[in-house]
PDB file of N, CA and C in Angstrom:
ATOM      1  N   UNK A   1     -20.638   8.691   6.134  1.00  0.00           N
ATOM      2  CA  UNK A   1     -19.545   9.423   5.532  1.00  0.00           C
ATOM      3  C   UNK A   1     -19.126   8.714   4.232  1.00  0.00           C
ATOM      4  N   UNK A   2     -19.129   9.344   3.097  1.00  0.00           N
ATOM      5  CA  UNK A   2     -18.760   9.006   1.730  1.00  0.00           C
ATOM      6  C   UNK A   2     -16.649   8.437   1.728  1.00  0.00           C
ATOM      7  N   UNK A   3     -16.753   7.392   1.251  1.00  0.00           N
ATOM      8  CA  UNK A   3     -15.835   6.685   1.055  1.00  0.00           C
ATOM      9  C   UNK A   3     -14.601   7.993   0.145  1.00  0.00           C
ATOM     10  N   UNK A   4     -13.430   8.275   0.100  1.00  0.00           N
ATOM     11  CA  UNK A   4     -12.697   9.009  -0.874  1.00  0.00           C
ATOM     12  C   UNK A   4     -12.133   8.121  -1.477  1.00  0.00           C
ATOM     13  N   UNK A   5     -11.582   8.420  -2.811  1.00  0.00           N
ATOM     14  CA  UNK A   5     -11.008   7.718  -3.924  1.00  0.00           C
ATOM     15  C   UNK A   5      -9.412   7.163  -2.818  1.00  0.00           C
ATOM     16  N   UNK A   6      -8.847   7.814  -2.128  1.00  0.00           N
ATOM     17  CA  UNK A   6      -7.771   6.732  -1.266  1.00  0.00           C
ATOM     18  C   UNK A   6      -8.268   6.114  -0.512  1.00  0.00           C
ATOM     19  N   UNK A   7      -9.370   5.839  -0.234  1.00  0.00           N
ATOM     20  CA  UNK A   7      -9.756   4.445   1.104  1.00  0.00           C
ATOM     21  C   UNK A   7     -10.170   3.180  -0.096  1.00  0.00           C
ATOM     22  N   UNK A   8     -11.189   3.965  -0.780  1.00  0.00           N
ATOM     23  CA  UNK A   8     -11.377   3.081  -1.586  1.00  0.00           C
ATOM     24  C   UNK A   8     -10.379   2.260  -2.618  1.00  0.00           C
ATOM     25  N   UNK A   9      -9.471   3.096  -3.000  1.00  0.00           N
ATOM     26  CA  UNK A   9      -8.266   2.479  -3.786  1.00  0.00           C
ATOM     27  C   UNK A   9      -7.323   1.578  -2.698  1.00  0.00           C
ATOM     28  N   UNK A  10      -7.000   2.333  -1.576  1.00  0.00           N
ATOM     29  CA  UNK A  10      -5.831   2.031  -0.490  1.00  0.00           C
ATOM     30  C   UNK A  10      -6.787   0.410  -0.194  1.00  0.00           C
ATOM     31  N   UNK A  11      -7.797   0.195  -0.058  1.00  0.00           N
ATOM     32  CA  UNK A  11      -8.471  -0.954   0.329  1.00  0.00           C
ATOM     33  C   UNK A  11      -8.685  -2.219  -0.741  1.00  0.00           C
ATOM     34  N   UNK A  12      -8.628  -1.745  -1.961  1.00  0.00           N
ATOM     35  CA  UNK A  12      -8.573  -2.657  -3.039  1.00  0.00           C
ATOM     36  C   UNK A  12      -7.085  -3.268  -3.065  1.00  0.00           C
ATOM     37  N   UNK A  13      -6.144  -2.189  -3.053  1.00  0.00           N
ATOM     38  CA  UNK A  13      -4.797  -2.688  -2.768  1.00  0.00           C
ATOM     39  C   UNK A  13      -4.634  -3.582  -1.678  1.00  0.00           C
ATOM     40  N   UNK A  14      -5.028  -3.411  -1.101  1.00  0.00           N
ATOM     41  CA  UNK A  14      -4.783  -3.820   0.152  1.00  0.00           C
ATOM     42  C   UNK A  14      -5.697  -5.658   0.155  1.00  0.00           C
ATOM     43  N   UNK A  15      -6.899  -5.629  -0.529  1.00  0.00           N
ATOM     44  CA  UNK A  15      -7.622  -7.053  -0.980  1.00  0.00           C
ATOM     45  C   UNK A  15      -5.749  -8.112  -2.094  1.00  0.00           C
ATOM     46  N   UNK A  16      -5.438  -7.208  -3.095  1.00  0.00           N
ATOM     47  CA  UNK A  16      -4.639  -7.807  -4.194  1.00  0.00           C
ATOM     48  C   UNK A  16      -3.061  -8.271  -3.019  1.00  0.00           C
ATOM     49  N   UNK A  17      -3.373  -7.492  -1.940  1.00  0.00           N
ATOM     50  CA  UNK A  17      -2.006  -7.899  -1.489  1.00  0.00           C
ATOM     51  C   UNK A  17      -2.127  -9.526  -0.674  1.00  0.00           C
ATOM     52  N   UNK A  18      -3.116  -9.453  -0.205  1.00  0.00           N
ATOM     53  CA  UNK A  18      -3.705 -10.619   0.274  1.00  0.00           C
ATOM     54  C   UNK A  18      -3.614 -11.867  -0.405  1.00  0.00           C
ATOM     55  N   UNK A  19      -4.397 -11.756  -1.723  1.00  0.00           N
ATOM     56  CA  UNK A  19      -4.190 -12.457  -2.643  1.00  0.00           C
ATOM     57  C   UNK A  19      -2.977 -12.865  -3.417  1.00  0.00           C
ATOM     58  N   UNK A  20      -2.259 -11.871  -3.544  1.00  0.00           N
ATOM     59  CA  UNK A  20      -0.587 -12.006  -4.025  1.00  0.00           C
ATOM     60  C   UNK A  20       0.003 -12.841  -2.977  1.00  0.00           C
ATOM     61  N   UNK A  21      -0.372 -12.692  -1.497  1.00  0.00           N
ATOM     62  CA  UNK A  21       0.400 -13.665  -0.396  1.00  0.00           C
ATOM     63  C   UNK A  21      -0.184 -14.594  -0.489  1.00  0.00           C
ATOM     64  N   UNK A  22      -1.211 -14.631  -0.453  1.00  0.00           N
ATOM     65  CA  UNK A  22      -2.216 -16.806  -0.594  1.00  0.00           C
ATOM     66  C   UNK A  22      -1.451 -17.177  -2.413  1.00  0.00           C
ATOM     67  N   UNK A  23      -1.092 -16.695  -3.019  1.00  0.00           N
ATOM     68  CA  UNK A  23      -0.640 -16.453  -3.889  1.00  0.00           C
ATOM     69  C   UNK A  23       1.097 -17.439  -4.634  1.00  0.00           C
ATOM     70  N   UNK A  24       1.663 -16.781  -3.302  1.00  0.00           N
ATOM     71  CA  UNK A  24       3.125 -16.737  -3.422  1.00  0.00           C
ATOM     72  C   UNK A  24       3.618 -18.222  -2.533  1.00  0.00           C
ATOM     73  N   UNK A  25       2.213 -17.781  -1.229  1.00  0.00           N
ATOM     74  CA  UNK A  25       2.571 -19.428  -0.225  1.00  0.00           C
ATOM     75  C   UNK A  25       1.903 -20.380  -1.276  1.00  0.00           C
ATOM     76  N   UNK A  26       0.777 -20.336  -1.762  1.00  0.00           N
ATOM     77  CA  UNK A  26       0.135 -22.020  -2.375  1.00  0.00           C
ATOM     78  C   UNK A  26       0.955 -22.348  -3.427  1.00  0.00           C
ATOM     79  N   UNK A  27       1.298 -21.095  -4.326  1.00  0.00           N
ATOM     80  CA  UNK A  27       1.769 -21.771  -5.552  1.00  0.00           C
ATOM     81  C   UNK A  27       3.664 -21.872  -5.976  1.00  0.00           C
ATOM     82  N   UNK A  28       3.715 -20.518  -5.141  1.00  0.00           N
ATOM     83  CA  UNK A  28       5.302 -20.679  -5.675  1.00  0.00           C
ATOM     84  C   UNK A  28       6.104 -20.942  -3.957  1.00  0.00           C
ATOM     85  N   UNK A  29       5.622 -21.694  -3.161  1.00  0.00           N
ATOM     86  CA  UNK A  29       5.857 -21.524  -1.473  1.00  0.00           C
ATOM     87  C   UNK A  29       7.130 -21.182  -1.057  1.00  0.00           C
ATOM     88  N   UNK A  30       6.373 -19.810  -1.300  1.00  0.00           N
ATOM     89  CA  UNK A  30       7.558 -18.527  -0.674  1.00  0.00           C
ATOM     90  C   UNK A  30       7.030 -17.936   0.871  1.00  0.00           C
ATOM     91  N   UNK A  31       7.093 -18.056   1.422  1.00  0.00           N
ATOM     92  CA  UNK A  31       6.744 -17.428   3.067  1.00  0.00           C
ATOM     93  C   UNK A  31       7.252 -16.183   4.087  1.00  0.00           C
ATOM     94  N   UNK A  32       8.195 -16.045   3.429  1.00  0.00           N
ATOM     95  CA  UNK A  32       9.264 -14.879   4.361  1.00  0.00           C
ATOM     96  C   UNK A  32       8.784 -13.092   3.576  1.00  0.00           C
ATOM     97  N   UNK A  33       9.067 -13.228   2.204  1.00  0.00           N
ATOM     98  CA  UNK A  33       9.112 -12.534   1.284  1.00  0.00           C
ATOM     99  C   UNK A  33       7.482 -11.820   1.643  1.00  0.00           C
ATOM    100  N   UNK A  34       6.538 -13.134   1.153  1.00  0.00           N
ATOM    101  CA  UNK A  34       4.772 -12.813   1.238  1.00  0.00           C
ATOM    102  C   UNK A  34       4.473 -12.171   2.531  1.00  0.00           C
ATOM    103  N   UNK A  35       5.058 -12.269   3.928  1.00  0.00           N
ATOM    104  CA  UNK A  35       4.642 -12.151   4.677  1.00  0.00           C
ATOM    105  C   UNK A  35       4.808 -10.940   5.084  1.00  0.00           C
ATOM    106  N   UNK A  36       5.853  -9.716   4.320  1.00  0.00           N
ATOM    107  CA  UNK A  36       6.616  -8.865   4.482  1.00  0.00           C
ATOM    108  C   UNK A  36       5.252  -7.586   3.790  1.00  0.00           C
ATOM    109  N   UNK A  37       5.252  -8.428   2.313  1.00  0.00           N
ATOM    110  CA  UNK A  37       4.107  -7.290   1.455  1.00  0.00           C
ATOM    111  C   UNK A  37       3.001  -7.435   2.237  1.00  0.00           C
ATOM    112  N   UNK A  38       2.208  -8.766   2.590  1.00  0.00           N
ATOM    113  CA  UNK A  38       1.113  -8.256   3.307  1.00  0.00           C
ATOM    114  C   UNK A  38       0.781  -7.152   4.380  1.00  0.00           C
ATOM    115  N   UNK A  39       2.079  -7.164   5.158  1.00  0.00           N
ATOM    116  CA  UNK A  39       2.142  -6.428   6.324  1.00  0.00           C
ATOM    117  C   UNK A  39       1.794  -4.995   5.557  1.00  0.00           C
ATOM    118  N   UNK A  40       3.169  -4.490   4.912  1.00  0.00           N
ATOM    119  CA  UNK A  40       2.955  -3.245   4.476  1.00  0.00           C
ATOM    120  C   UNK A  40       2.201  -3.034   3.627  1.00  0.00           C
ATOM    121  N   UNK A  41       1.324  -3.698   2.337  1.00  0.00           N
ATOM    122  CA  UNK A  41       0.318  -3.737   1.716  1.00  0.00           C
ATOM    123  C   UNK A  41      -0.999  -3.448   2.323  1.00  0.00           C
ATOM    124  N   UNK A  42      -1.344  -4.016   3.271  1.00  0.00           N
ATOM    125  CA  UNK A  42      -2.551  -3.844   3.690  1.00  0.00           C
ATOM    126  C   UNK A  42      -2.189  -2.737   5.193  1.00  0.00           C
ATOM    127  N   UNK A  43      -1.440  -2.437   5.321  1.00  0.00           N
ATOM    128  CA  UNK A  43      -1.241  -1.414   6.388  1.00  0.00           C
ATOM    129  C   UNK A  43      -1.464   0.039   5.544  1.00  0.00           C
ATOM    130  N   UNK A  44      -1.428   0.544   4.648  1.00  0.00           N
ATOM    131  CA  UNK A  44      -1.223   1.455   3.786  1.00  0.00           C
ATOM    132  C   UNK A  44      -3.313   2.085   3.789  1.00  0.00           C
ATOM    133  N   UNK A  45      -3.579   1.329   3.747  1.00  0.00           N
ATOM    134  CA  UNK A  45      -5.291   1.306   4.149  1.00  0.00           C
ATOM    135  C   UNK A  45      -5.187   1.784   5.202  1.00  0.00           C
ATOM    136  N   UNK A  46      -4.724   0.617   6.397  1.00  0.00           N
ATOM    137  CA  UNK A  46      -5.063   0.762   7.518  1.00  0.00           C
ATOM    138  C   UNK A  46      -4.887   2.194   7.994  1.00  0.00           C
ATOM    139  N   UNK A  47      -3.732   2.703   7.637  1.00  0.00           N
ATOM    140  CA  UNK A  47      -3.318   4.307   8.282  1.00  0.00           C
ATOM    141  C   UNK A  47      -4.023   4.948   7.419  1.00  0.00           C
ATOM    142  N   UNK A  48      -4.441   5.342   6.005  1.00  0.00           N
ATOM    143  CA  UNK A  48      -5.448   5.772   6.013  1.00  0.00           C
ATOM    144  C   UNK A  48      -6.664   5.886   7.136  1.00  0.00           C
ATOM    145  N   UNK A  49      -7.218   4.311   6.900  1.00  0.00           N
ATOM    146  CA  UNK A  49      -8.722   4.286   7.729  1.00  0.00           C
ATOM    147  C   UNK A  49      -8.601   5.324   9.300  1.00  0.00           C
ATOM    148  N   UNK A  50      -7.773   4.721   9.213  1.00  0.00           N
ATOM    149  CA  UNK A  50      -7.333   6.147  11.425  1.00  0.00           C
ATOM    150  C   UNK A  50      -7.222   7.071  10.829  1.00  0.00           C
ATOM    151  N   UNK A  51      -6.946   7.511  10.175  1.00  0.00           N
ATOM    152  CA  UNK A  51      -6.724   9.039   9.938  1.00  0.00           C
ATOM    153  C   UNK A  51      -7.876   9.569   9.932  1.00  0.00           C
ATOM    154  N   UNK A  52      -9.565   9.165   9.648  1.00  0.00           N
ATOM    155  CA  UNK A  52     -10.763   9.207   9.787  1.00  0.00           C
ATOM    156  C   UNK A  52     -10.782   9.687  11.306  1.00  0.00           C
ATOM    157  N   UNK A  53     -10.294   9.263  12.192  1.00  0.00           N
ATOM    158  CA  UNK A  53     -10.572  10.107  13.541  1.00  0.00           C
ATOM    159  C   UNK A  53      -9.171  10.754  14.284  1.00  0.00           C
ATOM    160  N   UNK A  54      -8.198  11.380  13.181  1.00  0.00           N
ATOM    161  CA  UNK A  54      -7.374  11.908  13.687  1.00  0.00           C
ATOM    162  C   UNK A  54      -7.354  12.884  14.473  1.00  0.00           C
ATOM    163  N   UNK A  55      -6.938  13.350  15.730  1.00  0.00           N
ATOM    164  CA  UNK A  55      -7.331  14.175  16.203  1.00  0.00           C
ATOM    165  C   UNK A  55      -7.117  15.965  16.126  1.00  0.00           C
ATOM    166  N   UNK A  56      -6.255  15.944  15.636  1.00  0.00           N
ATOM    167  CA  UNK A  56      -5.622  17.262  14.473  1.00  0.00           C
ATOM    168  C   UNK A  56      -4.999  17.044  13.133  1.00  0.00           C
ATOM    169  N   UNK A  57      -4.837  18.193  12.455  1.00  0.00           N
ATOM    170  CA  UNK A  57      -4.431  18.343  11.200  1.00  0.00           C
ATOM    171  C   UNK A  57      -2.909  17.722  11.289  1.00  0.00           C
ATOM    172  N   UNK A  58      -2.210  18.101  12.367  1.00  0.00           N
ATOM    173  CA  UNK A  58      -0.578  17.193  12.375  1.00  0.00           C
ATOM    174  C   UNK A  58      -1.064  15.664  12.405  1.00  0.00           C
ATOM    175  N   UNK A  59      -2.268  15.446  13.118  1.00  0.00           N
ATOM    176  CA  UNK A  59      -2.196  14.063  13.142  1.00  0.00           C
ATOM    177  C   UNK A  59      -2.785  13.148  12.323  1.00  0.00           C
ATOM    178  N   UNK A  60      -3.291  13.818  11.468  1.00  0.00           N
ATOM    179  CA  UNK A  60      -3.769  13.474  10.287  1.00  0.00           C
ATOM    180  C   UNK A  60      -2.741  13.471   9.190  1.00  0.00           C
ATOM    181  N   UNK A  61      -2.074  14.209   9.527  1.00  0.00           N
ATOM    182  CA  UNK A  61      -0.871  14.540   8.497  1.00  0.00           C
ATOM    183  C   UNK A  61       0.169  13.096   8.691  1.00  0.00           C
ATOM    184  N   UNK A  62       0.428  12.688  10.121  1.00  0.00           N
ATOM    185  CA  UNK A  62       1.239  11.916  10.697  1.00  0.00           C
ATOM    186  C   UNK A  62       0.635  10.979   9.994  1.00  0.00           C
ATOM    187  N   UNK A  63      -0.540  10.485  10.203  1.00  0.00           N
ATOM    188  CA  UNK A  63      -1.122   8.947   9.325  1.00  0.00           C
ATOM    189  C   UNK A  63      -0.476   8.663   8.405  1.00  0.00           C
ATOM    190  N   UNK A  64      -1.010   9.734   7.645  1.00  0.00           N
ATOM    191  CA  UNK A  64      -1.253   9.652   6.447  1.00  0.00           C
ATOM    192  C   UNK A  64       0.673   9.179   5.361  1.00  0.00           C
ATOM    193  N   UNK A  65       0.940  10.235   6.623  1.00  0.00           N
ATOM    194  CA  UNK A  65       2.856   9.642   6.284  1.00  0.00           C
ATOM    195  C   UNK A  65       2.864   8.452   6.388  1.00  0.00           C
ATOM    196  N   UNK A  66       2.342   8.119   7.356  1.00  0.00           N
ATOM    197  CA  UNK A  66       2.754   6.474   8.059  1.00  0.00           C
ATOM    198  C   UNK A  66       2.310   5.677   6.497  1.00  0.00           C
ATOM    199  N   UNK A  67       0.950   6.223   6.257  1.00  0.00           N
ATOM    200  CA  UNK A  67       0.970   5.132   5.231  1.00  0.00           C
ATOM    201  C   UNK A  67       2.074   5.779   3.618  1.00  0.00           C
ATOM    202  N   UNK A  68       2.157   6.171   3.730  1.00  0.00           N
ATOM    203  CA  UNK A  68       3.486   6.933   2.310  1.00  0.00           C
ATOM    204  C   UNK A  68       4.574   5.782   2.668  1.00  0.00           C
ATOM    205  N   UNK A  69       4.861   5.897   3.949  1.00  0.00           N
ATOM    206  CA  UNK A  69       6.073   5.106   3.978  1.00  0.00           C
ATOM    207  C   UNK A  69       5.467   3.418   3.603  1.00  0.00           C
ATOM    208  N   UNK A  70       4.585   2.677   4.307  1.00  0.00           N
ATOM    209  CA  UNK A  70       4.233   1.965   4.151  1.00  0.00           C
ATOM    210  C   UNK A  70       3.868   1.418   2.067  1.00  0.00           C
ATOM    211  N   UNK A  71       3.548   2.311   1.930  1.00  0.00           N
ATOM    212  CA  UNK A  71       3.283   2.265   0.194  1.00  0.00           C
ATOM    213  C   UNK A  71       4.808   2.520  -0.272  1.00  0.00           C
ATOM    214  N   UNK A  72       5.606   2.735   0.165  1.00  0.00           N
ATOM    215  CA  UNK A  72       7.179   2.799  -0.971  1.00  0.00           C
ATOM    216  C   UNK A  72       7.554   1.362  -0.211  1.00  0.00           C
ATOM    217  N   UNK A  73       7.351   1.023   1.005  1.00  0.00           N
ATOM    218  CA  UNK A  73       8.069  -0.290   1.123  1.00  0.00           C
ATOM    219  C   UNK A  73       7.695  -1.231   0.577  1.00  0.00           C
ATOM    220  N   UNK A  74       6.487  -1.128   0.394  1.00  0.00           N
ATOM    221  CA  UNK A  74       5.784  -2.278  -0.310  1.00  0.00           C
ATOM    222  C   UNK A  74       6.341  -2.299  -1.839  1.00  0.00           C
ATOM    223  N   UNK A  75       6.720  -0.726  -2.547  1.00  0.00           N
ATOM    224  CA  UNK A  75       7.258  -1.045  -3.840  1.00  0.00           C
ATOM    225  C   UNK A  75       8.449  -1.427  -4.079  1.00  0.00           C
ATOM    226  N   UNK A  76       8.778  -1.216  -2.819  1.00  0.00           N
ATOM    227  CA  UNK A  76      10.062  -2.128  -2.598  1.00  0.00           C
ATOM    228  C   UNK A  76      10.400  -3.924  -2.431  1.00  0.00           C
ATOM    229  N   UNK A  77       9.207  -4.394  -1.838  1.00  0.00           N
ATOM    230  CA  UNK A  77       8.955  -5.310  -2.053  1.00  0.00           C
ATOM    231  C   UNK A  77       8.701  -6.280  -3.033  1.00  0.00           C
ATOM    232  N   UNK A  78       7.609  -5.656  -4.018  1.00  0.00           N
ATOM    233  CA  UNK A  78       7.428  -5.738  -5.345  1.00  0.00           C
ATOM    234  C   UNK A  78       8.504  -6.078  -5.821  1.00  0.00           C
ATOM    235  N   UNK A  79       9.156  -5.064  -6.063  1.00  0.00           N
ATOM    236  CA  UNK A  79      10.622  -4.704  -7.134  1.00  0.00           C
ATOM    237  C   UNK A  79      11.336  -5.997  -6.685  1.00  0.00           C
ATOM    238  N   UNK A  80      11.255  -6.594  -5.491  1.00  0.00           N
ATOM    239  CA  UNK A  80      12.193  -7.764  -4.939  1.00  0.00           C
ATOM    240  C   UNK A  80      11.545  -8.607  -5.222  1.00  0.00           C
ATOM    241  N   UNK A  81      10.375  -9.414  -5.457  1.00  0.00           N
ATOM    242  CA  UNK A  81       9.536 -10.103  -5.783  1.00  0.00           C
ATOM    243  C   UNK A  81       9.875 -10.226  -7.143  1.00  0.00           C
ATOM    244  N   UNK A  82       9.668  -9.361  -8.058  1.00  0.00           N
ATOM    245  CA  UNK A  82       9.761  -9.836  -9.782  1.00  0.00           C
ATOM    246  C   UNK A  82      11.374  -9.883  -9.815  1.00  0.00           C
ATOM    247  N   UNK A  83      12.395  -9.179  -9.159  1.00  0.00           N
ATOM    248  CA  UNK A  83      13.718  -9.504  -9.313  1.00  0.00           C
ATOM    249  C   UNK A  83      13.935 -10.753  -9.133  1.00  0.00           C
ATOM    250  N   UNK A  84      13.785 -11.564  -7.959  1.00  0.00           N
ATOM    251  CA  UNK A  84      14.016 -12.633  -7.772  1.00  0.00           C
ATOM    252  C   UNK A  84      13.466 -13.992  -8.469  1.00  0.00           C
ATOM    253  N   UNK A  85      11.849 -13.275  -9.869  1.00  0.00           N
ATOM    254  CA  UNK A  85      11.421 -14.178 -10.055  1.00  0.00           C
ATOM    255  C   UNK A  85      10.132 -14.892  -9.642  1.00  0.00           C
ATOM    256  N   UNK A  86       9.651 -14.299  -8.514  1.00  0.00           N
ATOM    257  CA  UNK A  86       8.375 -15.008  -7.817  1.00  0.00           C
ATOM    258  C   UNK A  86       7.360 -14.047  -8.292  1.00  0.00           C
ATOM    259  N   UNK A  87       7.423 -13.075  -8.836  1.00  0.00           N
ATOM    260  CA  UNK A  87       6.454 -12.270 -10.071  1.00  0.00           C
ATOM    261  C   UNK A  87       6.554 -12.163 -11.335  1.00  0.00           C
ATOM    262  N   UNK A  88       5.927 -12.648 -12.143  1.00  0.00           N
ATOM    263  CA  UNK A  88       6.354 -12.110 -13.577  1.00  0.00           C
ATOM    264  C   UNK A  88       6.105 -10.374 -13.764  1.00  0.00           C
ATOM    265  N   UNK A  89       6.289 -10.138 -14.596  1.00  0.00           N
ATOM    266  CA  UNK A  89       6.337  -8.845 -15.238  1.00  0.00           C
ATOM    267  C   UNK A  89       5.285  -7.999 -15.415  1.00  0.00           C
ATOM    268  N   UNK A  90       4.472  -8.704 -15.957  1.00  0.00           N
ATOM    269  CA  UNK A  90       2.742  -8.522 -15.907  1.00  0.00           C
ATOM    270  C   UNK A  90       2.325  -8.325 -15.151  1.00  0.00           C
ATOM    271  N   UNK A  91       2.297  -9.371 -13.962  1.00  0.00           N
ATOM    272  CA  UNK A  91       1.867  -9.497 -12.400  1.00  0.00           C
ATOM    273  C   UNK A  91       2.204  -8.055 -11.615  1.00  0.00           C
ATOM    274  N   UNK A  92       3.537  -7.587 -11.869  1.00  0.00           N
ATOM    275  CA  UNK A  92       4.648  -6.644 -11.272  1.00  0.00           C
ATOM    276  C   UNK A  92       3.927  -5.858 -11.485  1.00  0.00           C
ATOM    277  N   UNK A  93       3.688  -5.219 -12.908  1.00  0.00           N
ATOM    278  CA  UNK A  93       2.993  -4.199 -13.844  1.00  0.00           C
ATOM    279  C   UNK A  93       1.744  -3.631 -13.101  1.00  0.00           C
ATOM    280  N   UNK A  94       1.503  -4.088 -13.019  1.00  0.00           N
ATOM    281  CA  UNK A  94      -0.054  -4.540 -12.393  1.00  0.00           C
ATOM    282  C   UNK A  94      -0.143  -3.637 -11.068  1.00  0.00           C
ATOM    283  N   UNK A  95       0.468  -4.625 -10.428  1.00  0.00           N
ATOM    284  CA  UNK A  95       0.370  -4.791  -8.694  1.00  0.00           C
ATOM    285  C   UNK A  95       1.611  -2.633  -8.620  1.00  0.00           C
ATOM    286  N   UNK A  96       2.732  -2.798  -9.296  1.00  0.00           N
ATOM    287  CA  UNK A  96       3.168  -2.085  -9.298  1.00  0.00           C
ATOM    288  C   UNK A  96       2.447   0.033  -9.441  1.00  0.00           C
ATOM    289  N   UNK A  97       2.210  -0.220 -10.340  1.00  0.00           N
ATOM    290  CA  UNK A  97       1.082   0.724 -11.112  1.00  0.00           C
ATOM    291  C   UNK A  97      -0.172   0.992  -9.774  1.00  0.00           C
ATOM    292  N   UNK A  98      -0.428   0.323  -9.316  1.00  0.00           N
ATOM    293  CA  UNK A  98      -1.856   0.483  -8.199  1.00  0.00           C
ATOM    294  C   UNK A  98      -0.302   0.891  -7.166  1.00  0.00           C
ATOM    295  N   UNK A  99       0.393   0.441  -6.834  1.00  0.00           N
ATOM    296  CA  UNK A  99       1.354   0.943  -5.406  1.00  0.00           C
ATOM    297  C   UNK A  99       1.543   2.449  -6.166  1.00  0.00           C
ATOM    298  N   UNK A 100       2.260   2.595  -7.129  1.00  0.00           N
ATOM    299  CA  UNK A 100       2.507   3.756  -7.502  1.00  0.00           C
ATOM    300  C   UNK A 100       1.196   5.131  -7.782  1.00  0.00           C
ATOM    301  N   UNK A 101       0.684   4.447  -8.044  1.00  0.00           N
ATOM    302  CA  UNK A 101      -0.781   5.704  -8.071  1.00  0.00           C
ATOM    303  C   UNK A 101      -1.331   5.916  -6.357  1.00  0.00           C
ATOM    304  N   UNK A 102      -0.617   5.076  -5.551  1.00  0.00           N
ATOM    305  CA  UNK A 102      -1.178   5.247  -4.231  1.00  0.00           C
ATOM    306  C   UNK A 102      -0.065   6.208  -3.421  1.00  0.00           C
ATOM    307  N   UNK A 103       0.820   5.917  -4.073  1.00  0.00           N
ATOM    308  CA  UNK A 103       2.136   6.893  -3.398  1.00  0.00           C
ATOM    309  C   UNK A 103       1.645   8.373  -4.108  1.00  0.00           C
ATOM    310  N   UNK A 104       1.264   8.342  -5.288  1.00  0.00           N
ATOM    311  CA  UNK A 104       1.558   9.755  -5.351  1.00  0.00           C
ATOM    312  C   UNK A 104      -0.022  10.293  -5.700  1.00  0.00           C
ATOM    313  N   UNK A 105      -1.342   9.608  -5.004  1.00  0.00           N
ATOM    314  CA  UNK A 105      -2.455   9.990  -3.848  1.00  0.00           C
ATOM    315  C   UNK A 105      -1.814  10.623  -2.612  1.00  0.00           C
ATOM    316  N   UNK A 106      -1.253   9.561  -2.053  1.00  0.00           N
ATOM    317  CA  UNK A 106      -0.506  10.071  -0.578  1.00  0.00           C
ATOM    318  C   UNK A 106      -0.127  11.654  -0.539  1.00  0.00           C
ATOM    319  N   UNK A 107       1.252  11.741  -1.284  1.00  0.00           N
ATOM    320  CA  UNK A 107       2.002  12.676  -1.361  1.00  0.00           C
ATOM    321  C   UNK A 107       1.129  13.990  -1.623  1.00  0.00           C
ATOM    322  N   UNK A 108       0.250  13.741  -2.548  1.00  0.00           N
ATOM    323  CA  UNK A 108      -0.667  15.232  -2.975  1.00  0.00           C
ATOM    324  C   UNK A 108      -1.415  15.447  -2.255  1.00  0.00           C
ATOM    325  N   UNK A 109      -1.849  14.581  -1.040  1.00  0.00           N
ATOM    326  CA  UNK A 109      -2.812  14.937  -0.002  1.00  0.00           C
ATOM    327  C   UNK A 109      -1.873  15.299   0.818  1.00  0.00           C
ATOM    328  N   UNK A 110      -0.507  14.546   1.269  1.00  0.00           N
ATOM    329  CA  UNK A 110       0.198  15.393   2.095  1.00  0.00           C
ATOM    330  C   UNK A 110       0.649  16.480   2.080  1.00  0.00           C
ATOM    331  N   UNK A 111       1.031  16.915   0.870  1.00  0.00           N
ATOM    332  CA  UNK A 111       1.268  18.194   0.558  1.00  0.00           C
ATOM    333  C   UNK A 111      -0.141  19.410   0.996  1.00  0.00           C
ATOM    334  N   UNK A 112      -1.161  18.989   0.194  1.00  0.00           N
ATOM    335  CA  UNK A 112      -2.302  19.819   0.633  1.00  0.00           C
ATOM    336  C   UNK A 112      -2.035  20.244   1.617  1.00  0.00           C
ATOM    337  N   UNK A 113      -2.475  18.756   2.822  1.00  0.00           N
ATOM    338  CA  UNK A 113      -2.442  18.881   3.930  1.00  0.00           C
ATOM    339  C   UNK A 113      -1.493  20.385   4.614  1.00  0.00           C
ATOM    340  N   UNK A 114      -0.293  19.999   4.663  1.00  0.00           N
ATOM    341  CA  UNK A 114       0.571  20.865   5.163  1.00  0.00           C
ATOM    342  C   UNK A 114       0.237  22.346   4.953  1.00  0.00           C
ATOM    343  N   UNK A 115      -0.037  22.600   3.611  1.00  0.00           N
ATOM    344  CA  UNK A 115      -1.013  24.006   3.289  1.00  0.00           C
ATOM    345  C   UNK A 115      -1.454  24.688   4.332  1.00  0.00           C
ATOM    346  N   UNK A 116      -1.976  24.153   4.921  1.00  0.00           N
ATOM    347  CA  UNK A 116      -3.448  24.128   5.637  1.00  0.00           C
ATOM    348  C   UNK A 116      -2.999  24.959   7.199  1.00  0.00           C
TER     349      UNK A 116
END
């Protein structure tokens, strides 16, 4: 089965969030904060990837929410991260821009979805 542009994106995100947490503990040793984005960073994939054997269209639909929510908390995270300083701006930019093109992947597939 051919990879779609959200597994493949949702999974790259999901590599940078990793890295942003080995990131945040080695260099600026922050632990509480890092441990928060990884969760919802790389969960945003994860509910994607299940949605691959969802067993109906609601439940595919349900994933796929799960990860929407999961992708705004994480930009929520973000946004708390460069507020406080443990991101620069650039970094933010960055990391920000990939969360935001993944939220509104989500949303246009959820919408489809519901179509249906």
């Amino acid at each position: 089965m051919k990879e779609t542009a959200l597994q493949i994106k949702s999974y790259k995100f999901a590599v940078r969030c990793v890295k942003l947490c080995q990131y945040l503990q080695q260099e600026k040793k922050e632990f509480i904060l890092s441990k928060q984005i990884i969760r919802s960073g790389t969960s945003i994939g994860a509910s994607v990837r299940e949605a691959e054997y969802a067993q109906s269209n609601a439940d595919f639909v349900h994933k796929f929410s799960i990860s929407l929510k999961e992708a705004n908390e994480t930009s929520y995270w973000l946004q708390l991260l460069k507020d406080t300083d443990y991101l620069d701006i650039i970094l933010y930019d960055s990391l920000n821009k990939d969360c935001t093109e993944l939220l509104k992947l989500l949303i246009s597939t959820i919408n489809t979805l519901k179509k249906r």
